[in-house]
Structure formats: structure tokens, C-alpha cells
C-alpha atoms as a PDB file:
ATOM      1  CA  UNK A   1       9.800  -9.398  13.377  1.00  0.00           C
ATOM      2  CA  UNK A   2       7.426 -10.863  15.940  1.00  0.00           C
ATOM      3  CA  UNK A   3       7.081 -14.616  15.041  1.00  0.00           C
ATOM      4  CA  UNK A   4       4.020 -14.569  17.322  1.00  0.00           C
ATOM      5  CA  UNK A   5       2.115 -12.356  15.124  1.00  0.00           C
ATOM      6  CA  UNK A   6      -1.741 -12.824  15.791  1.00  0.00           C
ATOM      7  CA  UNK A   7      -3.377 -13.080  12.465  1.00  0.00           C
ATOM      8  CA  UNK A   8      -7.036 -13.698  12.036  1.00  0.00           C
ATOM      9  CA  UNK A   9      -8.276 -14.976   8.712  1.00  0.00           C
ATOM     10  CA  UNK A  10     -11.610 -14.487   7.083  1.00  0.00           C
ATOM     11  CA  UNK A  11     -13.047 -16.488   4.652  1.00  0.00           C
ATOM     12  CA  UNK A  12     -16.612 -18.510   3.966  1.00  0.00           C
ATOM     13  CA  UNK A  13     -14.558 -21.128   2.059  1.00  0.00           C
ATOM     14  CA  UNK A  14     -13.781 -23.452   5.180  1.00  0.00           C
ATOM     15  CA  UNK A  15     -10.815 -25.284   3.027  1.00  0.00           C
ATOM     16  CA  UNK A  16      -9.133 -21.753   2.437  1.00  0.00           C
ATOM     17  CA  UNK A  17      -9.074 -21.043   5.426  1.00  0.00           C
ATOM     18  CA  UNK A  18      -7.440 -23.886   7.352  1.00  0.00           C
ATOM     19  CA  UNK A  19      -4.926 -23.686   4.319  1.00  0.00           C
ATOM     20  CA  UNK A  20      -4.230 -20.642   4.771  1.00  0.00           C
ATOM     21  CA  UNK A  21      -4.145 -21.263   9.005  1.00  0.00           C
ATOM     22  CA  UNK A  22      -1.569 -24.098   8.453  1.00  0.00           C
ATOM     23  CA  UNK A  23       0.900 -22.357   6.189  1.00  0.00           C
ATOM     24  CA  UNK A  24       0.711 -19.361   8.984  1.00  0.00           C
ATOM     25  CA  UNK A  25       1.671 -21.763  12.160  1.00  0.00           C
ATOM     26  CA  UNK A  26       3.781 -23.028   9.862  1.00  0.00           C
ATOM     27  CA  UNK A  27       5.544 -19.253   9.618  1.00  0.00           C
ATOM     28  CA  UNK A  28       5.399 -18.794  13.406  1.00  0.00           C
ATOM     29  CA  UNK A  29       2.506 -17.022  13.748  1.00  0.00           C
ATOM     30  CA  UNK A  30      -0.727 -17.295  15.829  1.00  0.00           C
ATOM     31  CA  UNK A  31      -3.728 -18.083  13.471  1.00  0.00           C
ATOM     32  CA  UNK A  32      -7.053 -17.187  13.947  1.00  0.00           C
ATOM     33  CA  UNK A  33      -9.898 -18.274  11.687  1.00  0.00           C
ATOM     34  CA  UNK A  34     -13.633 -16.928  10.435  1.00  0.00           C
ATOM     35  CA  UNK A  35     -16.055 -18.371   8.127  1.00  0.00           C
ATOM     36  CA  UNK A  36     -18.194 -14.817   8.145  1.00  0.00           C
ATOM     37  CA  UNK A  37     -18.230 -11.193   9.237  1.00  0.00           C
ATOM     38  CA  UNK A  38     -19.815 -11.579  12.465  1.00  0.00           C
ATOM     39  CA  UNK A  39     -17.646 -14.058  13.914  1.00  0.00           C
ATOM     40  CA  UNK A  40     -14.855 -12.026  12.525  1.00  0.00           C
ATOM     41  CA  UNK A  41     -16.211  -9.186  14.578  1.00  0.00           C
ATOM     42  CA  UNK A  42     -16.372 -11.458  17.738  1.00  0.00           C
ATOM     43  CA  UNK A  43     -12.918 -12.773  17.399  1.00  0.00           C
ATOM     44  CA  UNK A  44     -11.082  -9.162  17.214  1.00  0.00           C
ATOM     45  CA  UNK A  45     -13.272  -8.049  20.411  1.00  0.00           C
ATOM     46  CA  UNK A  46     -11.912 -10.797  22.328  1.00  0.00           C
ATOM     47  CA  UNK A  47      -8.245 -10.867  21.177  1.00  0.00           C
ATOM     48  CA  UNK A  48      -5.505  -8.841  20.560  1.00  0.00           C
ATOM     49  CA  UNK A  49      -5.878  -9.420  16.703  1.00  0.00           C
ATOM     50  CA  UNK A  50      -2.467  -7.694  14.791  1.00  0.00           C
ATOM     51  CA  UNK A  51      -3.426  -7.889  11.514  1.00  0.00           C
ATOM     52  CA  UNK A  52      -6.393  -9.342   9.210  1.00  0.00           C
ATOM     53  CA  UNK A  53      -6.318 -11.226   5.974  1.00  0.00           C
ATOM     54  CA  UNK A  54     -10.397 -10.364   4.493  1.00  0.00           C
ATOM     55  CA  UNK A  55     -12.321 -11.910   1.632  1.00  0.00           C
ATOM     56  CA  UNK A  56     -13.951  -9.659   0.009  1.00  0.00           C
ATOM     57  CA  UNK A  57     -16.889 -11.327  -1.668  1.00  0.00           C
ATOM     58  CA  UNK A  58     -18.405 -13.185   1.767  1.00  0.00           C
ATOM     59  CA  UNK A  59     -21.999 -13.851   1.762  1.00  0.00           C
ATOM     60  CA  UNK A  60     -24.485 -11.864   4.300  1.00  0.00           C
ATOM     61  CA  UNK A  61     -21.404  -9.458   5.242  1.00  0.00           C
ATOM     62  CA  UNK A  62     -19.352  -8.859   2.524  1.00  0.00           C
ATOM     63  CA  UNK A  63     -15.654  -7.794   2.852  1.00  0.00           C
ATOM     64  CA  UNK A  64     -16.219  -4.108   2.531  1.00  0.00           C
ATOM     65  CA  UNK A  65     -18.757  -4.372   5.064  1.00  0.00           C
ATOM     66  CA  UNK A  66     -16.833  -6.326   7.711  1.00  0.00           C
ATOM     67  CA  UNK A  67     -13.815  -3.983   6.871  1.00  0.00           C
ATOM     68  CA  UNK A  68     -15.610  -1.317   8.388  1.00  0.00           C
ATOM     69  CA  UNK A  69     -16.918  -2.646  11.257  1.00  0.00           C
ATOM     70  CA  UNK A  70     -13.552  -3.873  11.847  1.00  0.00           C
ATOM     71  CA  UNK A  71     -12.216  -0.385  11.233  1.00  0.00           C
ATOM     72  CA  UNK A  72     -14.674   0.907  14.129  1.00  0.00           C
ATOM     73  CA  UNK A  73     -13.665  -1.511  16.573  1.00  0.00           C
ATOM     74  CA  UNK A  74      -9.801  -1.652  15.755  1.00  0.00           C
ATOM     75  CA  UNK A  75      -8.591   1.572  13.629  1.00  0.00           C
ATOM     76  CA  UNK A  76      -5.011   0.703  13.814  1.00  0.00           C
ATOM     77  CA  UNK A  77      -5.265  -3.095  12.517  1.00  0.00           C
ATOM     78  CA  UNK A  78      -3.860  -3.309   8.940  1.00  0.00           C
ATOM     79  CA  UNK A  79      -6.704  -5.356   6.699  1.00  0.00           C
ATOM     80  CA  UNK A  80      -5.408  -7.373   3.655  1.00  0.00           C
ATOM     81  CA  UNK A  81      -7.885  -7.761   1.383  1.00  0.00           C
ATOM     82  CA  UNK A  82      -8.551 -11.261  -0.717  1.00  0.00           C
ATOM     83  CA  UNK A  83     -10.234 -12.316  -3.699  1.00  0.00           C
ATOM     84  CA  UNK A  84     -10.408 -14.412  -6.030  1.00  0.00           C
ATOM     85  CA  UNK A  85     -13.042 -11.995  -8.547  1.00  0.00           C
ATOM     86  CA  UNK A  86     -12.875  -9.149 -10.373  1.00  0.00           C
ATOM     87  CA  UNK A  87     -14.843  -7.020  -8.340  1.00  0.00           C
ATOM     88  CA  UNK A  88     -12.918  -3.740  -9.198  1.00  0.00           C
ATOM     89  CA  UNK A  89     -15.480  -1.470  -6.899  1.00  0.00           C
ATOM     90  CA  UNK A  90     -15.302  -3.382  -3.781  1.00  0.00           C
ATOM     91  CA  UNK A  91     -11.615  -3.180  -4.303  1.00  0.00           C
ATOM     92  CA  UNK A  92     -11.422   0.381  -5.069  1.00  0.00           C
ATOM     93  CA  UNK A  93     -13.842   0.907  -2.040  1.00  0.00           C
ATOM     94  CA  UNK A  94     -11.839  -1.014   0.911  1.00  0.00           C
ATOM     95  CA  UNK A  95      -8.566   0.820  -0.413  1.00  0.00           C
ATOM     96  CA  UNK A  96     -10.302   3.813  -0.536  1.00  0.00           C
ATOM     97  CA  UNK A  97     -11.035   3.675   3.076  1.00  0.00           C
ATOM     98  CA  UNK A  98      -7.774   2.537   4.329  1.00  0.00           C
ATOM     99  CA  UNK A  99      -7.091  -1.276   3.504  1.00  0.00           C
ATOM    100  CA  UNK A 100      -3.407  -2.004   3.568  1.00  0.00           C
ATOM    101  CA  UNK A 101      -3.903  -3.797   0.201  1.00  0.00           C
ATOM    102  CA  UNK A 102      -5.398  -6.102  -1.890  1.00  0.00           C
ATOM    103  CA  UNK A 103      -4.090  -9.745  -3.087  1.00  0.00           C
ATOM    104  CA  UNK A 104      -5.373 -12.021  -5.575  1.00  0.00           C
ATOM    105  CA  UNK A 105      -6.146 -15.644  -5.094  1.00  0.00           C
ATOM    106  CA  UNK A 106      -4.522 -18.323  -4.998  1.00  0.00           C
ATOM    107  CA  UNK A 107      -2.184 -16.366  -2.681  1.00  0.00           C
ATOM    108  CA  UNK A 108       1.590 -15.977  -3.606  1.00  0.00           C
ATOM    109  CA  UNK A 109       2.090 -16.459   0.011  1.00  0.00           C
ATOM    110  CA  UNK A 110       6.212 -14.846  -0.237  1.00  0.00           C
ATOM    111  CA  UNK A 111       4.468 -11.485  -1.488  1.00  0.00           C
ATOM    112  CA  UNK A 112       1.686 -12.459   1.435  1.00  0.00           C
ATOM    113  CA  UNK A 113       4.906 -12.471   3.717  1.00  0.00           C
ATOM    114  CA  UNK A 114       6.453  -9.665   2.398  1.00  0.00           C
ATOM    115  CA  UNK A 115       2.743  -7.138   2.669  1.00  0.00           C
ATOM    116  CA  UNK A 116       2.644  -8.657   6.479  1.00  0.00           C
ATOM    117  CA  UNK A 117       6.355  -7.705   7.292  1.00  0.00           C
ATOM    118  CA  UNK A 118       5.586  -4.204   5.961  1.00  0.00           C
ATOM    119  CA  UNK A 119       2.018  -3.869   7.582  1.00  0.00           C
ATOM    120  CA  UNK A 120       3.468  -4.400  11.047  1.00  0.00           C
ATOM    121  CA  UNK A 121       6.744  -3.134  11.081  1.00  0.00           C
ATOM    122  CA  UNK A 122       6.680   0.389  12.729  1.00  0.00           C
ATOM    123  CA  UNK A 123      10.686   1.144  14.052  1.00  0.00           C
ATOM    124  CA  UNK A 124      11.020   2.726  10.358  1.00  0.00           C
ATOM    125  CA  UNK A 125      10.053   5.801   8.982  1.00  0.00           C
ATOM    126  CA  UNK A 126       7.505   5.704   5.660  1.00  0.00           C
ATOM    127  CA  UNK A 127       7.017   3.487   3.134  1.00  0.00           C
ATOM    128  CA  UNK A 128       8.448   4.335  -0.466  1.00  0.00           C
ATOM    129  CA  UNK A 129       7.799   3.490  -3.764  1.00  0.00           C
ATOM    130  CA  UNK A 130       9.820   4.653  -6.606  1.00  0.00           C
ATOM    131  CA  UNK A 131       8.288   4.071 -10.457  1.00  0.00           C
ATOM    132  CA  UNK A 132      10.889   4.442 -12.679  1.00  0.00           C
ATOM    133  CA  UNK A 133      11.494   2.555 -16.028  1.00  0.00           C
ATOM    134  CA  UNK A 134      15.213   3.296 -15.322  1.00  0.00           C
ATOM    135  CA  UNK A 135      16.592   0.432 -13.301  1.00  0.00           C
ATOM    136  CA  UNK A 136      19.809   1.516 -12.146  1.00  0.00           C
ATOM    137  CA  UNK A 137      18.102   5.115 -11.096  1.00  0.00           C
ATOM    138  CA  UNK A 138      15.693   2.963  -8.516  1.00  0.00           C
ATOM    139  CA  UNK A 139      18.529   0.840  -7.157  1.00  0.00           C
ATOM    140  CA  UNK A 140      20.755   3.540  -6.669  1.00  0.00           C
ATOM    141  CA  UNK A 141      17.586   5.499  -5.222  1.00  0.00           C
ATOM    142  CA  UNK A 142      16.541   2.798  -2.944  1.00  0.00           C
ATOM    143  CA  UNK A 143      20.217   2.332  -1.380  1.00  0.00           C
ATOM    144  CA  UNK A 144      20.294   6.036  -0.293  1.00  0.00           C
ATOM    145  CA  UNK A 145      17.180   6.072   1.014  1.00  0.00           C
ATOM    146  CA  UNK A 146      17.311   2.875   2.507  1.00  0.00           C
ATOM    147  CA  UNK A 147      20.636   3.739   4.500  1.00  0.00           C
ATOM    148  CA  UNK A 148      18.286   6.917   6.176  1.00  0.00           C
ATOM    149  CA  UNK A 149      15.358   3.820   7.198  1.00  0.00           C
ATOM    150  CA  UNK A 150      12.950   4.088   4.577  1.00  0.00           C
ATOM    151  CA  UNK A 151      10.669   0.982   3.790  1.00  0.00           C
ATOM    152  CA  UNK A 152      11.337   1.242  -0.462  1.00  0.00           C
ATOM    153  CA  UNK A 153       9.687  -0.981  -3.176  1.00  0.00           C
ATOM    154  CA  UNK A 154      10.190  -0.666  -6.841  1.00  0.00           C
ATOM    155  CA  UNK A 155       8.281  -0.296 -10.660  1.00  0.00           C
ATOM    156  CA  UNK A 156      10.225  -0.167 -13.354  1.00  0.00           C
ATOM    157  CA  UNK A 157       6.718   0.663 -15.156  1.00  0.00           C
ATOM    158  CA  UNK A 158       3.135   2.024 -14.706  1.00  0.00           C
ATOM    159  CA  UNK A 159       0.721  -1.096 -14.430  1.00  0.00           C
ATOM    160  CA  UNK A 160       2.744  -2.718 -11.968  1.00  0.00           C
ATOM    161  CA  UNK A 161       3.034   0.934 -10.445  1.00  0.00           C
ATOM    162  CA  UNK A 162      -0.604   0.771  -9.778  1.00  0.00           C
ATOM    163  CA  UNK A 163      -0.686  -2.953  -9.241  1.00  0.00           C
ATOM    164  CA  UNK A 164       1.936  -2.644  -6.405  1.00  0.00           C
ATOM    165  CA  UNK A 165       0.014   0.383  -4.973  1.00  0.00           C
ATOM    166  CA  UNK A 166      -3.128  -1.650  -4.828  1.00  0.00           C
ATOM    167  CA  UNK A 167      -1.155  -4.161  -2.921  1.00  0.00           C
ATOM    168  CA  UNK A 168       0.365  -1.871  -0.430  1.00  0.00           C
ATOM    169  CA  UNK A 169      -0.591   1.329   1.493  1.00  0.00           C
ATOM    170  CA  UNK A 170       2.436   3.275   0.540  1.00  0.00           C
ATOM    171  CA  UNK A 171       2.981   7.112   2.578  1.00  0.00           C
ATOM    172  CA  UNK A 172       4.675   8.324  -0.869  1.00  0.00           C
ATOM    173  CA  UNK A 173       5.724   7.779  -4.277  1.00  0.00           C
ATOM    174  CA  UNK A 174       8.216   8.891  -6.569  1.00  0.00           C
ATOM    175  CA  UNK A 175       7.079   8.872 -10.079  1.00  0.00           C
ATOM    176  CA  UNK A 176       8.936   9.034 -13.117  1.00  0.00           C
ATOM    177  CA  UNK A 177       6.561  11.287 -15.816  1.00  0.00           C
ATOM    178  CA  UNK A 178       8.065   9.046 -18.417  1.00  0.00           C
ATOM    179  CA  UNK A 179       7.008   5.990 -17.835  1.00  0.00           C
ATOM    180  CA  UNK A 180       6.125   3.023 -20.188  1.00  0.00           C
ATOM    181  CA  UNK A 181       2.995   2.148 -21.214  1.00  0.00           C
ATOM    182  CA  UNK A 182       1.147   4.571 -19.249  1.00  0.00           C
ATOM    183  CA  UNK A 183       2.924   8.223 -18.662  1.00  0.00           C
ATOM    184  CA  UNK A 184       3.394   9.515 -15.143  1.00  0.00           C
ATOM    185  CA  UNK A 185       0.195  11.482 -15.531  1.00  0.00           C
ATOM    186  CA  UNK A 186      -2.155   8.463 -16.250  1.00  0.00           C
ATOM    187  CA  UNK A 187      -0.382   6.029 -13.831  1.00  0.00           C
ATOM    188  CA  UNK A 188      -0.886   8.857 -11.591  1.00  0.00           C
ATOM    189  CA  UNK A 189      -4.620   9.357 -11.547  1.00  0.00           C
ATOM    190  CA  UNK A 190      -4.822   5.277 -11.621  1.00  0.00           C
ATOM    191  CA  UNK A 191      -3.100   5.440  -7.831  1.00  0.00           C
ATOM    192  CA  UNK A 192      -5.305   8.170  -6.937  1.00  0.00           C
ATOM    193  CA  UNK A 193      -8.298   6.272  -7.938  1.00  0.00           C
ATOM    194  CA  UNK A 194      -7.821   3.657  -5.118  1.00  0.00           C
ATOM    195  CA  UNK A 195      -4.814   5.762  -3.157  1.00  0.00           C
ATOM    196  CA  UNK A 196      -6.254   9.576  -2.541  1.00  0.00           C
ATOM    197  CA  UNK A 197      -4.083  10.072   0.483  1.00  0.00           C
ATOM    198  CA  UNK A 198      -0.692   8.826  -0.850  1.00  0.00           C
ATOM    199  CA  UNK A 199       1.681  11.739  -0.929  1.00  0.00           C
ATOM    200  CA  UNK A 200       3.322  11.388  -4.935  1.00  0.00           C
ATOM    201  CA  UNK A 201       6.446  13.626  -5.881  1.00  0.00           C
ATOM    202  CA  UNK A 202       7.068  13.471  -9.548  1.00  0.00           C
ATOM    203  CA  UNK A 203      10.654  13.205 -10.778  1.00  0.00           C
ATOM    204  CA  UNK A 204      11.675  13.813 -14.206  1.00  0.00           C
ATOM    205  CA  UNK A 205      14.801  14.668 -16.702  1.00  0.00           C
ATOM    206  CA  UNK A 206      12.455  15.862 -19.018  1.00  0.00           C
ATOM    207  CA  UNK A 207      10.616  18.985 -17.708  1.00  0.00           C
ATOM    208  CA  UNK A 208      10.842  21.268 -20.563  1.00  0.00           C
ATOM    209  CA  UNK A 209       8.841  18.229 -22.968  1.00  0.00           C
ATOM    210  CA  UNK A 210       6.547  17.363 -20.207  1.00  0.00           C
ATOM    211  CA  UNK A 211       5.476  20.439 -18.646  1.00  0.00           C
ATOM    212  CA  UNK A 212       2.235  20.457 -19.716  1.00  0.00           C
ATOM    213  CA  UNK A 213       1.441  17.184 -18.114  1.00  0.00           C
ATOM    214  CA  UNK A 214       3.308  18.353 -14.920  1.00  0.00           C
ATOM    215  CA  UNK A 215       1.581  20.952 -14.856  1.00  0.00           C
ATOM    216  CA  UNK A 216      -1.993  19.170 -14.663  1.00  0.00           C
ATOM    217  CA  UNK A 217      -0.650  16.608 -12.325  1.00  0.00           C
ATOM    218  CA  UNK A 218       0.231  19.548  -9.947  1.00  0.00           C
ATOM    219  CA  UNK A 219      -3.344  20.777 -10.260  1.00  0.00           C
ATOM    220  CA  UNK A 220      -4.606  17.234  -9.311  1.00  0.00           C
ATOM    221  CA  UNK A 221      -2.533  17.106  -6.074  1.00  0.00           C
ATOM    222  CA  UNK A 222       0.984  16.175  -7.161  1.00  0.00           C
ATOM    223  CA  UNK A 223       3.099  17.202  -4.009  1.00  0.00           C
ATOM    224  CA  UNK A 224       5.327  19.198  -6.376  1.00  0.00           C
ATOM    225  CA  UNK A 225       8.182  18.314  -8.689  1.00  0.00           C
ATOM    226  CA  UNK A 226      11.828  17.863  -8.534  1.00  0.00           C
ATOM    227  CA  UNK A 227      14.430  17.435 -11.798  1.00  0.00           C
ATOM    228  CA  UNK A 228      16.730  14.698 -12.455  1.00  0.00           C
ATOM    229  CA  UNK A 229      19.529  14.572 -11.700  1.00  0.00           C
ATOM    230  CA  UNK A 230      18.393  14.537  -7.779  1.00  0.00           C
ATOM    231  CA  UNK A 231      19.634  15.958  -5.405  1.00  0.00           C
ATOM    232  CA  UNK A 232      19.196  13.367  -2.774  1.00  0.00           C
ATOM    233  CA  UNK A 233      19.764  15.905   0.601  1.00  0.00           C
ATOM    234  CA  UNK A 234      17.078  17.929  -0.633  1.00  0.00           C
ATOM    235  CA  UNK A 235      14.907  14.759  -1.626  1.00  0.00           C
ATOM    236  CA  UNK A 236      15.751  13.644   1.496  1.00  0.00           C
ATOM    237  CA  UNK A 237      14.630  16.795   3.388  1.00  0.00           C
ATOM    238  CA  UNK A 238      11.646  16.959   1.227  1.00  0.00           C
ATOM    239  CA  UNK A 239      10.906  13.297   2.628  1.00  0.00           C
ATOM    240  CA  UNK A 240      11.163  14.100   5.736  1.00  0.00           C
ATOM    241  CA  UNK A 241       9.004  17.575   6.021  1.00  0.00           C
ATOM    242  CA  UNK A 242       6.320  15.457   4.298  1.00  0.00           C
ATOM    243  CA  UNK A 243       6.561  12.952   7.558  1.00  0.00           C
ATOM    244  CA  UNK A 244       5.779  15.732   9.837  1.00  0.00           C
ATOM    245  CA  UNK A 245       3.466  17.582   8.074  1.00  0.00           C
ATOM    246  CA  UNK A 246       1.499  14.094   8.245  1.00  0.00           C
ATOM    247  CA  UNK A 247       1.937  13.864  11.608  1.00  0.00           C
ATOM    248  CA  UNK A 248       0.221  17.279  12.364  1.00  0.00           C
ATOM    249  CA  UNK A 249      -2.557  16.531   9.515  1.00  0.00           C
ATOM    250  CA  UNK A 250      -1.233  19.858   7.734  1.00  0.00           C
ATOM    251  CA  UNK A 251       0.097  18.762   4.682  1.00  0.00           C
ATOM    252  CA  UNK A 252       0.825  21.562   2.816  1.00  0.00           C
ATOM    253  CA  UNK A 253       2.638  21.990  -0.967  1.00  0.00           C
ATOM    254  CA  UNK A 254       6.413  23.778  -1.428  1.00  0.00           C
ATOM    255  CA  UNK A 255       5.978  27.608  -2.440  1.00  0.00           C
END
């Protein structure tokens, strides 16, 4: 990982921000800082900015509307998002358009590390999550597809399904249709709500007693479906084919 990682921060709360600068230097990294969405503007103009840590709730420009603007100037620059409110639609509305993810203040700065390591790495193939309430099927899961490069996070239930797909811009998931407290179905449309291009295959062991709710989760743009247990060289192939569909902007559903 580059340890001279050009970060600009974004804030109107002065103090934040030169926290947040110090623990960065700190890290390695080269820290950039902005009080508002114009000088944010500026500073990615003039340098080679790699990635952006946005408030969301900024006064004159908010978050959503720097994002943008940023967006314009600098497609390819992951955003993290930042707030410390519970403004649900400006979240929905920056993820919506492409923010890596969201975080919640104060920061949890090893899960800040962790979103930053995964928003610039780019030598591996797509980032994975699997929601499963079955613990030793994820692990198990996540070696094999680890060992063929995937980037792979874990659920072991619905909210923190959709919390860790708020956090993260994850190319696929595979979701369990059995899955505590919400079932795959509702955690499902949750994601979509804030995720509509993430690519979700469901896997299940119990097709025959969920098939109805497969079966409306295909009509909402489920990828398709595959039955425990999996076989992991056709997951795997599956995986891939979804990659270069991608690629080409063709993504098209198994017959």
C-alpha cells in the first residue's frame, strides 16, 4: 500500500479536521485539508488528490453537492462520506451516485483504515461480501475465494449486511435468503436502496421453502440463484463472467 497516499479532508469544523490531518501523517500519508466545498474544489484541481474523506452536512455547499462537483472534475477518486447526523437522504443520495461509503462520527479510524486500503487498492479483482448467518460457511467461503484474489468482507446477519454495504462500494454480494432479523429478500431491497448497481447472487439450502421470495428477488434484479451446498468452480466462474460483463457495461442474467 502506498504510504504516500494523498488524502484531502473536508470538513467546516476546523478542530476535526486537523485531528483528523494529524492521525493521517501520523499513518504515512499526505494530508490535505478544507473547511468548505469550494476550497475543496480548488485543492483537487491543483493536486493529484487519491482519495477524499467528505462531510456531508457543510454549510453553503453541502456534501452531496461538493461530491458532485468533485465527481465532474475527478470521476475516478473514491469519496468517503462523514457525518455525524442522521441525515438518511443525503446518505442514500451520495451512495446512490457512487460514494465509496459512508462513516459515522467520531471516526473508528481502524475501519477508516481498512475502507481506505480497499478504496485504493486496484492489483485485485472485485470486492465481495458474503451475508451469511452461518459462520463457518463465510470463512470457508472467504478462504477459497480469497486464494483466486478477491477483496471479501463478512455479515453474519442483515443490518450489518446493509450497514457494511453503506460503508463500502462492494462489485457483488452473496446473500444468504435466510438471514436473521431481516430475510434475504428485505436485506436485499435495503442494499438496493443506497446500492442499485451492486451485482447480488443469492445462495440458499432452502429453495423449495423460499421460492416464493426468490422468486420476487429475481424479478427485482437478483443476478440469479445458486443452492447450497456450492459448488465453488462454478461460483467461481459465475464471479468471474460477472467481472467481464462489467467491464463491457453488458451485464446480462444466466438463461
Amino acid at each position: 500500500m502506498n504510504k504516500e497516499l494523498k488524502v484531502l479532508v473536508v470538513d467546516d469544523n476546523k478542530d476535526f479536521c486537523r485531528n483528523v490531518e494529524d492521525i493521517l501523517e501520523l499513518r504515512g500519508y499526505t494530508a490535505y485539508t478544507a473547511y468548505n466545498g469550494f476550497k475543496a474544489l480548488e485543492i483537487v484541481r491543483q493536486n493529484e488528490i487519491e482519495i477524499v474523506l467528505l462531510d456531508i452536512k457543510m454549510p453553503v455547499m453541502n456534501g452531496v453537492e461538493t461530491f458532485m462537483k468533485i465527481k465532474e472534475l475527478a470521476p475516478d477518486i473514491p469519496v468517503i462520506m462523514m457525518t455525524a447526523y442522521a441525515v438518511e437522504e443525503l446518505i442514500r443520495d451520495t451512495l446512490r451516485e457512487g460514494a465509496f461509503g459512508v462513516l459515522h462520527k467520531p471516526l473508528d479510524f481502524d475501519k477508516l483504515f481498512v475502507l481506505i486500503e480497499y478504496a485504493i487498492e486496484t492489483e485485485k479483482d472485485s470486492m465481495i461480501l458474503i451475508a451469511d448467518d452461518h459462520e463457518d460457511f463465510c470463512e470457508n467461503l472467504k478462504d477459497v475465494l480469497s486464494t483466486q484474489d478477491y477483496r471479501v468482507n463478512m455479515a453474519f446477519d442483515g443490518d450489518k449486511a446493509i450497514e457494511k454495504a453503506r460503508e463500502t462500494n462492494f462489485d457483488i454480494i452473496l446473500l444468504d435468503m435466510k438471514l436473521p432479523p431481516l430475510n434475504g429478500l428485505k436485506t436485499y431491497l435495503a442494499i438496493r436502496e443506497v446500492r442499485p448497481e451492486v451485482v447480488v447472487i443469492i445462495i440458499t439450502g432452502y429453495s423449495k421453502a423460499m421460492g416464493g421470495a426468490i422468486e420476487d428477488a429475481l424479478r427485482k434484479n437478483v443476478y440469479t440463484c445458486l443452492e447450497k451446498p456450492v459448488n465453488m468452480n462454478k461460483l467461481i466462474s459465475l464471479l468471474r463472467r460477472v467481472e467481464k460483463q462489467k467491464a463491457k457495461g453488458e451485464l446480462k442474467k444466466p438463461e
